[in-house]
PDB file of N, CA and C in Angstrom:
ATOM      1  N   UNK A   1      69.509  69.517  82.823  1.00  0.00           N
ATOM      2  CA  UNK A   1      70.610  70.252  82.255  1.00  0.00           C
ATOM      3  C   UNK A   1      70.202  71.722  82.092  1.00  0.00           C
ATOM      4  N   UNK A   2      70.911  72.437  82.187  1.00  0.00           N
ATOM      5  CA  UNK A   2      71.019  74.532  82.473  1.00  0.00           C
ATOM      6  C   UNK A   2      70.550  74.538  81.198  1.00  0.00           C
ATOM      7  N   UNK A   3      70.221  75.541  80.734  1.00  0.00           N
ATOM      8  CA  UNK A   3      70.164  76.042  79.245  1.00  0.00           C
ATOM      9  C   UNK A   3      71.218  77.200  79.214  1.00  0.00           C
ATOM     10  N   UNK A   4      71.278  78.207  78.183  1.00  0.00           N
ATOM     11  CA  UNK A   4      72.096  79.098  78.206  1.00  0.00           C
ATOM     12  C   UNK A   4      71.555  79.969  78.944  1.00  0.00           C
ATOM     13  N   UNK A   5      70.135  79.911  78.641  1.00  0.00           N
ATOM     14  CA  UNK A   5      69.723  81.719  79.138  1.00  0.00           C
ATOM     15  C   UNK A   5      69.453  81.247  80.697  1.00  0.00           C
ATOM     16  N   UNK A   6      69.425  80.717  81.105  1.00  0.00           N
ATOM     17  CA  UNK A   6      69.780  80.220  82.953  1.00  0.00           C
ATOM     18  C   UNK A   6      71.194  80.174  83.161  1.00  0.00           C
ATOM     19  N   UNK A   7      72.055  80.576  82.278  1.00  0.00           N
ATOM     20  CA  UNK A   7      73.747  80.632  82.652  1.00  0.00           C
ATOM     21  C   UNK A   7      73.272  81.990  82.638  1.00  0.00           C
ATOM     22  N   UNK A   8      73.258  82.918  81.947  1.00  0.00           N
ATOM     23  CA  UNK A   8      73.186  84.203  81.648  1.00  0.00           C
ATOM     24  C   UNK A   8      73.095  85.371  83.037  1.00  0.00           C
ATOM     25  N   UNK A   9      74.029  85.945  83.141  1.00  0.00           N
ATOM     26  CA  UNK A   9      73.937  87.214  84.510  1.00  0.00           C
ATOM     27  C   UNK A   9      72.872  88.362  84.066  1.00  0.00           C
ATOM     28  N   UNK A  10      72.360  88.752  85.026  1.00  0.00           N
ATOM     29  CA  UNK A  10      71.603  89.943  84.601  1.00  0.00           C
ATOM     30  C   UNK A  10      72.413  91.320  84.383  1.00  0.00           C
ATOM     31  N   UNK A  11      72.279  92.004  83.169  1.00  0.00           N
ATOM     32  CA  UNK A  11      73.038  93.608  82.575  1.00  0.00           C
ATOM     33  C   UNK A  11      72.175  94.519  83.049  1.00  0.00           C
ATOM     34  N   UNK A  12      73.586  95.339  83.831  1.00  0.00           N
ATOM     35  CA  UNK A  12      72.743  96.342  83.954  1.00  0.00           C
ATOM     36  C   UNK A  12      73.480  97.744  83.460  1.00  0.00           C
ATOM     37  N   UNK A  13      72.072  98.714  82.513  1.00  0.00           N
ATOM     38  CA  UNK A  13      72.673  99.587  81.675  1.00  0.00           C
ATOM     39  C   UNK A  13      73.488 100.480  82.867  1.00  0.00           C
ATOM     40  N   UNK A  14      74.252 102.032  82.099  1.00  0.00           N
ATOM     41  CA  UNK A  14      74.894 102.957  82.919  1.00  0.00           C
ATOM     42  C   UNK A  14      73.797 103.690  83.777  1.00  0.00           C
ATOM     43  N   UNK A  15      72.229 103.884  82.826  1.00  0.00           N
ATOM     44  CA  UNK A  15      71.705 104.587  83.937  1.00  0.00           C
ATOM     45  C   UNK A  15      71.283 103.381  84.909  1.00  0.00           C
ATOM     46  N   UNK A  16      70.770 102.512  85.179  1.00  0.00           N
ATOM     47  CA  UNK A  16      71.002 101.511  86.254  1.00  0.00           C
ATOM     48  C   UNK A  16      71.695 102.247  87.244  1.00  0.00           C
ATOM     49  N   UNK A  17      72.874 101.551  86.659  1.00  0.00           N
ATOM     50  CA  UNK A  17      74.259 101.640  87.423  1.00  0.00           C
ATOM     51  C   UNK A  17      74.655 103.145  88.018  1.00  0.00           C
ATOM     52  N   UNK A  18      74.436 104.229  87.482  1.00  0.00           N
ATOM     53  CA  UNK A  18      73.869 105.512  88.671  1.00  0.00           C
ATOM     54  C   UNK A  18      73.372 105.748  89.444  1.00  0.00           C
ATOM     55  N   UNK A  19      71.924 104.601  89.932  1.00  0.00           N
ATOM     56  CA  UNK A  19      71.375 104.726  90.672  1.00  0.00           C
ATOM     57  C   UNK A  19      71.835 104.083  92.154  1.00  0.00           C
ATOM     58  N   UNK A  20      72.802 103.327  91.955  1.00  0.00           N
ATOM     59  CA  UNK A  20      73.595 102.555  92.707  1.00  0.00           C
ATOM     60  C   UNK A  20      74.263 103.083  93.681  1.00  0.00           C
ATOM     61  N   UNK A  21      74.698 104.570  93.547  1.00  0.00           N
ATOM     62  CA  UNK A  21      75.351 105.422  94.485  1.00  0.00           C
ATOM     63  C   UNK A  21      76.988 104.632  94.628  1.00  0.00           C
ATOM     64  N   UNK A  22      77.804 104.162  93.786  1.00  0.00           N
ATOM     65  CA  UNK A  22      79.021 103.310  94.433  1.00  0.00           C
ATOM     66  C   UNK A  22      79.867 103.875  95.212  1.00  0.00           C
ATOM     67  N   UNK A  23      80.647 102.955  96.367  1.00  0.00           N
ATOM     68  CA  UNK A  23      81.648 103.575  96.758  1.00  0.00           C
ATOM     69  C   UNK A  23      82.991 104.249  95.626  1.00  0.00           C
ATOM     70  N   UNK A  24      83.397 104.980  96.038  1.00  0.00           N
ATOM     71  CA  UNK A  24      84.456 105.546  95.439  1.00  0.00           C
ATOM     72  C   UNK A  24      85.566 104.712  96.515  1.00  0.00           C
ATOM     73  N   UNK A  25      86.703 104.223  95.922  1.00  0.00           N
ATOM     74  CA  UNK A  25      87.898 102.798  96.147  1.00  0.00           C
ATOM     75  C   UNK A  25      88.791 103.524  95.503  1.00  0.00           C
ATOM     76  N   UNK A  26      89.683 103.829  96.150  1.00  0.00           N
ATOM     77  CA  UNK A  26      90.996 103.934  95.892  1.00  0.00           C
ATOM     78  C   UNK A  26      92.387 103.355  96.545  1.00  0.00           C
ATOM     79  N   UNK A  27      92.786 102.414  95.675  1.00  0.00           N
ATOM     80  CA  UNK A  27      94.237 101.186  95.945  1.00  0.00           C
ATOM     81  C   UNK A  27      95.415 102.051  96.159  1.00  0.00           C
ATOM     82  N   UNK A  28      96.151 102.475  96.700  1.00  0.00           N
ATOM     83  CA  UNK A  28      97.185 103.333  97.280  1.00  0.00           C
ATOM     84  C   UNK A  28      98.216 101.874  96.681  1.00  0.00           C
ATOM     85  N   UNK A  29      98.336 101.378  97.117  1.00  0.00           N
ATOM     86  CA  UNK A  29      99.414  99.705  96.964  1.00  0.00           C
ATOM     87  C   UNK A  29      98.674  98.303  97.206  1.00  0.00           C
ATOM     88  N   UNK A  30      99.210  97.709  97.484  1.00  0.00           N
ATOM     89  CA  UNK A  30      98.073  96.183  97.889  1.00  0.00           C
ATOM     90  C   UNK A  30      98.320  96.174  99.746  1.00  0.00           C
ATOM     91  N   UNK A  31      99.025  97.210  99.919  1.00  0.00           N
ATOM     92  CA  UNK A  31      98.993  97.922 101.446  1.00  0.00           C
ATOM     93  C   UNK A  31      97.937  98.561 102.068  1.00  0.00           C
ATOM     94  N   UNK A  32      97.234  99.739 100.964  1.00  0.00           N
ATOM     95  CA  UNK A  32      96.637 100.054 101.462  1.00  0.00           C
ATOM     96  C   UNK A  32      95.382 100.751 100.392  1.00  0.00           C
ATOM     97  N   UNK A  33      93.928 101.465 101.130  1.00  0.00           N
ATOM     98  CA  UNK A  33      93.023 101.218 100.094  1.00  0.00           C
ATOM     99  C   UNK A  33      92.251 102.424 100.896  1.00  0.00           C
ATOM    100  N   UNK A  34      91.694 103.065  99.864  1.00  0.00           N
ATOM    101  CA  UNK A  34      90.624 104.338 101.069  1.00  0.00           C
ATOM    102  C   UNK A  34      89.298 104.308  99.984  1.00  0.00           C
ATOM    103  N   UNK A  35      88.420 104.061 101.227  1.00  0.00           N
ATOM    104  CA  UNK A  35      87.322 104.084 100.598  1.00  0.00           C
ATOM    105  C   UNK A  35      85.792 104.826 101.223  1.00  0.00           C
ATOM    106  N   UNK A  36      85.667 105.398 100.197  1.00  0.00           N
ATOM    107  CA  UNK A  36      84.627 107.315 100.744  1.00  0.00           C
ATOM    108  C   UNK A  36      83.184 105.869 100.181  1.00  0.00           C
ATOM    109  N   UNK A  37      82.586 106.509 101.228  1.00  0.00           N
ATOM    110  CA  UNK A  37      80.737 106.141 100.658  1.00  0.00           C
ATOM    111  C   UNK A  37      80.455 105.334 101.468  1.00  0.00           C
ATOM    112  N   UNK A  38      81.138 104.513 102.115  1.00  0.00           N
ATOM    113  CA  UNK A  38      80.608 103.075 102.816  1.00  0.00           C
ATOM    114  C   UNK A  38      79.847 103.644 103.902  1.00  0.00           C
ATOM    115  N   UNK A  39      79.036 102.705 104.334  1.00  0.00           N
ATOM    116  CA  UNK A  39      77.797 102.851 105.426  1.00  0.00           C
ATOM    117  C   UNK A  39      77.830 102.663 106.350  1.00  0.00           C
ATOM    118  N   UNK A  40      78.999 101.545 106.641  1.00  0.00           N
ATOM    119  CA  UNK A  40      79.253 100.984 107.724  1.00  0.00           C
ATOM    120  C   UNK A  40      80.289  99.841 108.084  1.00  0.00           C
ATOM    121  N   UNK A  41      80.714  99.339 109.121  1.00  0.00           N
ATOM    122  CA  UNK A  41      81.648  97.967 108.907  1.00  0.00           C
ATOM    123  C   UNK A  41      80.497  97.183 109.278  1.00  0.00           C
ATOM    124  N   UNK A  42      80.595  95.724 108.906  1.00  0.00           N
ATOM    125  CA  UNK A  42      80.156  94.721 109.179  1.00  0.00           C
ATOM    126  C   UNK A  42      80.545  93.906 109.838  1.00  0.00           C
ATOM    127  N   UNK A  43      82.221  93.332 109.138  1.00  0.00           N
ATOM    128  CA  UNK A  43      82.974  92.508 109.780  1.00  0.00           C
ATOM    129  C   UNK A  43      84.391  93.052 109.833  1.00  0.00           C
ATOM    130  N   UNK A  44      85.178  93.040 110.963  1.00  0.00           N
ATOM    131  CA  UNK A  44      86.287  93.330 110.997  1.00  0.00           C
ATOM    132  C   UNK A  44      87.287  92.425 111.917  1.00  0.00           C
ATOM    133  N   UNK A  45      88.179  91.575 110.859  1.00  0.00           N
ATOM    134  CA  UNK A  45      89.492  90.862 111.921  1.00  0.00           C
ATOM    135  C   UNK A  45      90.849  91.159 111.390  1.00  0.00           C
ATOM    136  N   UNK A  46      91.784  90.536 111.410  1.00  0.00           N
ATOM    137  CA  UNK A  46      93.212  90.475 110.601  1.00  0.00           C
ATOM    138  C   UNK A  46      92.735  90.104 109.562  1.00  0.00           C
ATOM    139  N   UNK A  47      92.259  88.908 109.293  1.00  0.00           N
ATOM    140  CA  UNK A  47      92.108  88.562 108.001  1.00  0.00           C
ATOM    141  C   UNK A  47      90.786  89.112 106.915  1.00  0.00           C
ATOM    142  N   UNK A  48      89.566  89.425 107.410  1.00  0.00           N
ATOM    143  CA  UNK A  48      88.618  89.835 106.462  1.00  0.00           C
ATOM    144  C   UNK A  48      88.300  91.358 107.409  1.00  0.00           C
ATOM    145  N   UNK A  49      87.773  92.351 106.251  1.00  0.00           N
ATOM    146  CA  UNK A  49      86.909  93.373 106.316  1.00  0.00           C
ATOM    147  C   UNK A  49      86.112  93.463 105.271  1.00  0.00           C
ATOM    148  N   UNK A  50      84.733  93.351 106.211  1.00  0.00           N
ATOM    149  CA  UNK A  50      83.384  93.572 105.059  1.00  0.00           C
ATOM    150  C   UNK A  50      82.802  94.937 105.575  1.00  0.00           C
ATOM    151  N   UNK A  51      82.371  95.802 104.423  1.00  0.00           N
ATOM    152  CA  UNK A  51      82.071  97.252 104.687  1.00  0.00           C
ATOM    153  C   UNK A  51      79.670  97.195 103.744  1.00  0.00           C
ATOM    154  N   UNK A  52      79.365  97.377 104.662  1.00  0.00           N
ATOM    155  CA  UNK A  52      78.111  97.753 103.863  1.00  0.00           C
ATOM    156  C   UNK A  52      78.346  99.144 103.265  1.00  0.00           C
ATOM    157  N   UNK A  53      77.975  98.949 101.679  1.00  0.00           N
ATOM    158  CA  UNK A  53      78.649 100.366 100.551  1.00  0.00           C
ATOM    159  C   UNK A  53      76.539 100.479 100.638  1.00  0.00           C
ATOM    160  N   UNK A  54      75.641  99.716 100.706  1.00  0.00           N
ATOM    161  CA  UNK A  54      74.075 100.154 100.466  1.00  0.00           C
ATOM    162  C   UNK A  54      73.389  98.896  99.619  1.00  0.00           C
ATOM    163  N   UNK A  55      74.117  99.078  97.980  1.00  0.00           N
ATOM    164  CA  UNK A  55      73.817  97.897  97.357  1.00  0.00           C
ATOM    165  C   UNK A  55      74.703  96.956  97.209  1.00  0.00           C
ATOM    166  N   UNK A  56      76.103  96.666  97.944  1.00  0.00           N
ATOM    167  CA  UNK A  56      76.403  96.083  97.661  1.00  0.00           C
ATOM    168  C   UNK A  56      77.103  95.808  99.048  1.00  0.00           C
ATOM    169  N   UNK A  57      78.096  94.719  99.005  1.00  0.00           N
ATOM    170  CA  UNK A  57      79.042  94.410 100.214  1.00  0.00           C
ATOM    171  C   UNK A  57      80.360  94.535  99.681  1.00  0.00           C
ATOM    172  N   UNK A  58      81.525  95.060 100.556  1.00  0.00           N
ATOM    173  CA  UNK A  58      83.203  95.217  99.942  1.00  0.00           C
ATOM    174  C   UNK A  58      83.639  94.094 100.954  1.00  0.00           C
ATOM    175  N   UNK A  59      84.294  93.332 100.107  1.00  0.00           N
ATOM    176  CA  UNK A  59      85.074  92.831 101.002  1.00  0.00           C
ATOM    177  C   UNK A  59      86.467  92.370 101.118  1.00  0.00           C
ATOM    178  N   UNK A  60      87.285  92.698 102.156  1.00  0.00           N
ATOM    179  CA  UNK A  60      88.364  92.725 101.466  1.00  0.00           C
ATOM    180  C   UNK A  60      89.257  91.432 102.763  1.00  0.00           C
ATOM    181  N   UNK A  61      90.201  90.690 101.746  1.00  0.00           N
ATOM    182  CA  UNK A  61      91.042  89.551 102.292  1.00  0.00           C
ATOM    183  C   UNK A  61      92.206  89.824 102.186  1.00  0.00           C
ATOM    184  N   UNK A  62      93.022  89.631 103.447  1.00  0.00           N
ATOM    185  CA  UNK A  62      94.611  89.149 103.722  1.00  0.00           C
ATOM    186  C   UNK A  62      95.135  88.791 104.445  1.00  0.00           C
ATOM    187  N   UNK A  63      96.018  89.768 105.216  1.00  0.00           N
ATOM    188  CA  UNK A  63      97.056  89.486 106.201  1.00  0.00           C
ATOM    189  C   UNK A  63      97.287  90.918 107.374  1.00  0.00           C
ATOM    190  N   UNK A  64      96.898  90.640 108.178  1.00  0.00           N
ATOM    191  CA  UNK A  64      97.262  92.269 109.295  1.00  0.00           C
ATOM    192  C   UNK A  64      96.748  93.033 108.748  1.00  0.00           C
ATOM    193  N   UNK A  65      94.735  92.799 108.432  1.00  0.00           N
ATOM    194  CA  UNK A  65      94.467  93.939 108.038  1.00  0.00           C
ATOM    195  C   UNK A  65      93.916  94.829 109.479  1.00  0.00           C
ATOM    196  N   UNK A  66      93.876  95.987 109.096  1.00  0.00           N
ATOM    197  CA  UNK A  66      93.319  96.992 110.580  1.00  0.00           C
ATOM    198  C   UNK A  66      93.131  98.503 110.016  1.00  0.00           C
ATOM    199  N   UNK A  67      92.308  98.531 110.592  1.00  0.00           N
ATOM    200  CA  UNK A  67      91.388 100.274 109.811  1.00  0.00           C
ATOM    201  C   UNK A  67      92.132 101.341 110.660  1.00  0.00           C
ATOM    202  N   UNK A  68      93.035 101.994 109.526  1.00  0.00           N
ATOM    203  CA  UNK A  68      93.756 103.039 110.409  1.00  0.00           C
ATOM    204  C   UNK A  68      93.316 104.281 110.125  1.00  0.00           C
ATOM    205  N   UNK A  69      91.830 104.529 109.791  1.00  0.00           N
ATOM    206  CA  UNK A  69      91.477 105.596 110.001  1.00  0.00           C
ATOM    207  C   UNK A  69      89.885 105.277 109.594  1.00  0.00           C
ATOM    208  N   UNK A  70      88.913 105.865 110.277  1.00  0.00           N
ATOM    209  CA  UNK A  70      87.208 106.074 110.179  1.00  0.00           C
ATOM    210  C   UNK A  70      87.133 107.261 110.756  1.00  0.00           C
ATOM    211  N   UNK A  71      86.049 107.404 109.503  1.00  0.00           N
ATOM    212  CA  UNK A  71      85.440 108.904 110.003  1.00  0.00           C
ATOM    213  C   UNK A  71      83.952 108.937 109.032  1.00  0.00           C
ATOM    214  N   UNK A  72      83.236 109.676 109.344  1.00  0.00           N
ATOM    215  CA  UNK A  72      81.771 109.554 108.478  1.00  0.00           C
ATOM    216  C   UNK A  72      81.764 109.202 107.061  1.00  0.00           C
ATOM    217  N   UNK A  73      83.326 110.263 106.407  1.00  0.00           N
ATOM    218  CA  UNK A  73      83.113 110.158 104.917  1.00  0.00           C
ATOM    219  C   UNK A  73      83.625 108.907 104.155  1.00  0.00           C
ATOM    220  N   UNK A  74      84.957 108.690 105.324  1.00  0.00           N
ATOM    221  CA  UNK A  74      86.196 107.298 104.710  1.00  0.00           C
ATOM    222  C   UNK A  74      86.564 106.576 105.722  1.00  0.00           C
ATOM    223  N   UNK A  75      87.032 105.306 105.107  1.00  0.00           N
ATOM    224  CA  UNK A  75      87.580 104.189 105.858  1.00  0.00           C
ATOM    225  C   UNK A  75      89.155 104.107 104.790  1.00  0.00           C
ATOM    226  N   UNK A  76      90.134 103.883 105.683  1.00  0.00           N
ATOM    227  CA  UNK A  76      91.566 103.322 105.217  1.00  0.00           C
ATOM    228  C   UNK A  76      92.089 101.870 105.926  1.00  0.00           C
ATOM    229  N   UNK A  77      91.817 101.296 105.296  1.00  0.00           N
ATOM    230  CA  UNK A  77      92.366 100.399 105.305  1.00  0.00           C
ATOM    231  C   UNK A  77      93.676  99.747 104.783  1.00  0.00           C
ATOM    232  N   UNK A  78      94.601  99.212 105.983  1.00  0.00           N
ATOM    233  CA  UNK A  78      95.937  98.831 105.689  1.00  0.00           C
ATOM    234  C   UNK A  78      96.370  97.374 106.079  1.00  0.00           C
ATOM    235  N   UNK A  79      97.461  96.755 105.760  1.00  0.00           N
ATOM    236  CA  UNK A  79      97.723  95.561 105.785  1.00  0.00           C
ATOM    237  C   UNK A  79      97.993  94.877 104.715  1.00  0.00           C
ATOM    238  N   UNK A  80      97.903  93.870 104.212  1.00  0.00           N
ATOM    239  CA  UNK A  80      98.833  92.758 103.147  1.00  0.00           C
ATOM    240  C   UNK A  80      97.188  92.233 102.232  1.00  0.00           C
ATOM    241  N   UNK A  81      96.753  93.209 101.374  1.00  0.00           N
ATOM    242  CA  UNK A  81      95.421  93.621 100.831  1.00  0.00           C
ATOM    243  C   UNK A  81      95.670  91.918 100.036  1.00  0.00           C
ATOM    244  N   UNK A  82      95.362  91.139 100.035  1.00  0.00           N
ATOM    245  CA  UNK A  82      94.818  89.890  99.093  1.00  0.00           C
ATOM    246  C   UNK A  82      93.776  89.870  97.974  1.00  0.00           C
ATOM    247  N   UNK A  83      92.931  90.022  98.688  1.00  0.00           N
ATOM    248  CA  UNK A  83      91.706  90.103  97.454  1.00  0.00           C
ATOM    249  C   UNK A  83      90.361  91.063  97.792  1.00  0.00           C
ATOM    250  N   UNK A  84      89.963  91.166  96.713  1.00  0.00           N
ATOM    251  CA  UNK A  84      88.929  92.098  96.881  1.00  0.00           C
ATOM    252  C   UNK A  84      87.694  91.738  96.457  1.00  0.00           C
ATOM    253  N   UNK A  85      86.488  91.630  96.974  1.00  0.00           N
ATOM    254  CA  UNK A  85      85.118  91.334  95.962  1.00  0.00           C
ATOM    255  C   UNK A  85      84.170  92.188  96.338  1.00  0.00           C
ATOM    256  N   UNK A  86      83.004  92.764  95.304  1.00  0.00           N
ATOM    257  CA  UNK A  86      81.952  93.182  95.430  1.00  0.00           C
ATOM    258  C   UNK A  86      81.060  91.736  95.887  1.00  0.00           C
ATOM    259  N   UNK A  87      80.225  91.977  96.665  1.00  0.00           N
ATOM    260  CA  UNK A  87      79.456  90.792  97.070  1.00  0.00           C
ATOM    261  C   UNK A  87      78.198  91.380  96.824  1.00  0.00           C
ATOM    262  N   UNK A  88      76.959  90.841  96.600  1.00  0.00           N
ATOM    263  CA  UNK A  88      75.352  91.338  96.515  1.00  0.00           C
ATOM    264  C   UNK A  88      74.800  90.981  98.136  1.00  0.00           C
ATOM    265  N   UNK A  89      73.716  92.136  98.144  1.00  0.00           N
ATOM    266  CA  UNK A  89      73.751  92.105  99.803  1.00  0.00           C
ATOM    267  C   UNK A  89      72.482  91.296  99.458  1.00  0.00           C
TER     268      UNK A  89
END
């Protein structure tokens, strides 16, 4: 049987969390989403886009998704946005 402190997530303070560099995400509608910082695509179909952000993975689920714009700084992404998760790389 678990104990508590084996349920327990690891905290991490704000300075931590600076060192992280995050993407900057911005939700326009559940249409569409622009996001500055990412490193790279990983995976791209209609239904999933995964973006390497460095420490983390974006990934995003729906319907007719398709990147209507890349360029070094941003990715836009459009389509019928479902869900969203930070994933640990």
């Amino acid at each position: 049987m678990k104990t508590d402190s084996a349920k327990k997530s690891k905290r991490i303070s704000l300075d931590e969390l600076r060192d992280y560099r995050l993407p900057h995400i911005i939700f326009n509608s559940c249409h569409e989403v622009l996001i500055e910082g990412s490193k790279g695509i990983i995976e791209y179909s209609e239904k999933t886009v995964r973006l390497n952000s460095g420490n983390f993975i974006l990934k995003f689920c729906g319907d007719s998704l398709c990147i209507r714009a890349l360029t070094t700084d941003e990715i836009i992404i459009t389509g019928d946005i479902l869900l969203f998760e930070f994933c640990s790389v």
